[in-house]
C-alpha atoms as a PDB file:
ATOM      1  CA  UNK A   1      26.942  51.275 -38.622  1.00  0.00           C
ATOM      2  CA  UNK A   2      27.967  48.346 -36.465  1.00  0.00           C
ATOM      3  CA  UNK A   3      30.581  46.220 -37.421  1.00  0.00           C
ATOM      4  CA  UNK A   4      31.243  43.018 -36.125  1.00  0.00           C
ATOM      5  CA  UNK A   5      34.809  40.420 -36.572  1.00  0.00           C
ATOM      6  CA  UNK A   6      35.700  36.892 -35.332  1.00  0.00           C
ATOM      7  CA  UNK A   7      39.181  36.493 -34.249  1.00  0.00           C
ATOM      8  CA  UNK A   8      41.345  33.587 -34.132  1.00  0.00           C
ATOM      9  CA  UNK A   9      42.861  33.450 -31.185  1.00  0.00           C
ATOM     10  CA  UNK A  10      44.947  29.622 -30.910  1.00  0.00           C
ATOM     11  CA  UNK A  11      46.138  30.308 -27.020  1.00  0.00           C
ATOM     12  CA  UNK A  12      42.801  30.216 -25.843  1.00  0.00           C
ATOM     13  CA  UNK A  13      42.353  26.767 -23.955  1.00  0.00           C
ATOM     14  CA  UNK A  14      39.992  27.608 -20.588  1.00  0.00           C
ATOM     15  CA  UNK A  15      37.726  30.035 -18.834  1.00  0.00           C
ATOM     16  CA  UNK A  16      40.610  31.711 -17.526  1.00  0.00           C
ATOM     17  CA  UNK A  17      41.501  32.800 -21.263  1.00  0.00           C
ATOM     18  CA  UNK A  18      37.777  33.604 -22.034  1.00  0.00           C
ATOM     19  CA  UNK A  19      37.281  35.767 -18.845  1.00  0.00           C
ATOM     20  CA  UNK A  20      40.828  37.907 -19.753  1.00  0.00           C
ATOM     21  CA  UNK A  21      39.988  38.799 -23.215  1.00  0.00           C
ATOM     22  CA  UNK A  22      36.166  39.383 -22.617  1.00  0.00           C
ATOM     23  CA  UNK A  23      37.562  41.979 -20.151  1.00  0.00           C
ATOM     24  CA  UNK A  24      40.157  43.241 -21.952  1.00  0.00           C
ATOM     25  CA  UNK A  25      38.074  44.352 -25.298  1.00  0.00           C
ATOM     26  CA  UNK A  26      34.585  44.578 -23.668  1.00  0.00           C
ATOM     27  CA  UNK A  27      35.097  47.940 -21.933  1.00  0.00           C
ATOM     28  CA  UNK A  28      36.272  49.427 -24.655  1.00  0.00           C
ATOM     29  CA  UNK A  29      34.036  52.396 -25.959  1.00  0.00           C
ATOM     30  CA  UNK A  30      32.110  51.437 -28.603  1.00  0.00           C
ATOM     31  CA  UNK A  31      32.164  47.408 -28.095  1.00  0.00           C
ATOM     32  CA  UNK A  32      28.909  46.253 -27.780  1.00  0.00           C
ATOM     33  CA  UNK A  33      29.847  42.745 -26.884  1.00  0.00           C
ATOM     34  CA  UNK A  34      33.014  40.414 -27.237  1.00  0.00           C
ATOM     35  CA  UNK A  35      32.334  36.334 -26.800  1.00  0.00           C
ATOM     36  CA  UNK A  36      34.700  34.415 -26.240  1.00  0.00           C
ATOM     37  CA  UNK A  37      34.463  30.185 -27.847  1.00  0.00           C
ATOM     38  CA  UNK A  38      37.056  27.817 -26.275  1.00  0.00           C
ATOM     39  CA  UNK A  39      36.393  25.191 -28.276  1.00  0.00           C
ATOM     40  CA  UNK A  40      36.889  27.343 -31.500  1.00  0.00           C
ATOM     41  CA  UNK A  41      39.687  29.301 -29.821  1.00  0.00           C
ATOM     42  CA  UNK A  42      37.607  32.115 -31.450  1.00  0.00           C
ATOM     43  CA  UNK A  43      36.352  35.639 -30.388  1.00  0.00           C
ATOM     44  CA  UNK A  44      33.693  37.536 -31.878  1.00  0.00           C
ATOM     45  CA  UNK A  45      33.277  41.182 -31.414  1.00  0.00           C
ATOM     46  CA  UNK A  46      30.174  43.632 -32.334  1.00  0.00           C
ATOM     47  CA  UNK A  47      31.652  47.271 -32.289  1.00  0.00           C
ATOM     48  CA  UNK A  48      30.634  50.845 -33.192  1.00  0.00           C
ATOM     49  CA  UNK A  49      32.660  53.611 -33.352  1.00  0.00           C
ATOM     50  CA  UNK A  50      34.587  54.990 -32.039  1.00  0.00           C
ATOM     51  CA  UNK A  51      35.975  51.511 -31.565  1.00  0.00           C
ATOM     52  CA  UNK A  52      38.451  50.260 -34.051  1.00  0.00           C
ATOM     53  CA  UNK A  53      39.753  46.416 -35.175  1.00  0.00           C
ATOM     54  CA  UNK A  54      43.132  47.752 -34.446  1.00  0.00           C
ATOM     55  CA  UNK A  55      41.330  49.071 -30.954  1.00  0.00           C
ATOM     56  CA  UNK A  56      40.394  45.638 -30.060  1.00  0.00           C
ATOM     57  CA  UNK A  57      43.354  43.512 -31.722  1.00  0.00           C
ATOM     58  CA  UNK A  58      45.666  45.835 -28.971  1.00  0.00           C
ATOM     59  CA  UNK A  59      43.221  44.984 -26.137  1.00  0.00           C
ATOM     60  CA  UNK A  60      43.574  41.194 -26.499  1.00  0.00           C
ATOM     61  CA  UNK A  61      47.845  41.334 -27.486  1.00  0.00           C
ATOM     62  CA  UNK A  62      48.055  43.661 -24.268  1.00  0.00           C
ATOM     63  CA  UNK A  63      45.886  40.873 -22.379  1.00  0.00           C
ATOM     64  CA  UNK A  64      48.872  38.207 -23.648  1.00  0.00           C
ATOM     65  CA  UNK A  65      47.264  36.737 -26.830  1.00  0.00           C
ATOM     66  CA  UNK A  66      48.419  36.289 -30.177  1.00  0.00           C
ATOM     67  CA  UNK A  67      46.019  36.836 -32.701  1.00  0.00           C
ATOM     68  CA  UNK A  68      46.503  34.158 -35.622  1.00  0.00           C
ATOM     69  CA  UNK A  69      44.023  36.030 -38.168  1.00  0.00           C
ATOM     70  CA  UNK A  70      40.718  37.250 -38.943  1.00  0.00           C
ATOM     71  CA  UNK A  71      38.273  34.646 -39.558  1.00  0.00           C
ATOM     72  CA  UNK A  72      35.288  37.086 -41.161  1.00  0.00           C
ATOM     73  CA  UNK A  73      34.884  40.564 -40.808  1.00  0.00           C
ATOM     74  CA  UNK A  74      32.103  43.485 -42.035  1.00  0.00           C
ATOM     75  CA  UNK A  75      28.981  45.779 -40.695  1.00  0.00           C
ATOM     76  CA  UNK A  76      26.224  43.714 -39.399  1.00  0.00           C
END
């Protein structure tokens, strides 16, 4: 079942920032797409497994990010 979550991610201010994370957690297996919104400093990411939250939450801290919370989560 796909799952999909929308991150808060405050540090996001430019393409620069959008470009990183989308390549950070969109190669991961099982991500079927991560979008990146500047001007909601949010990301939201559709995943299957074997792709996990804690998966992608590691992808964008090990891109530089803080993640400030989870704005919604659950399967879609």
């Amino acid at each position: 079942m796909s799952q999909s979550v929308v991150l808060s991610v405050p540090e996001i201010t430019c393409d620069t920032c959008k470009n990183t994370i989308e390549g950070a957690v969109g190669p991961l297996e099982g991500v079927a797409s991560a979008v990146v919104d500047i001007a909601s400093r949010t990301v939201v990411v559709r995943f299957d497994a074997p792709a996990t939250q804690a998966d992608i939450d590691a992808a964008i801290e090990g891109a530089g990010y803080d993640i400030a919370g989870t704005v919604t989560c659950g399967a879609s």
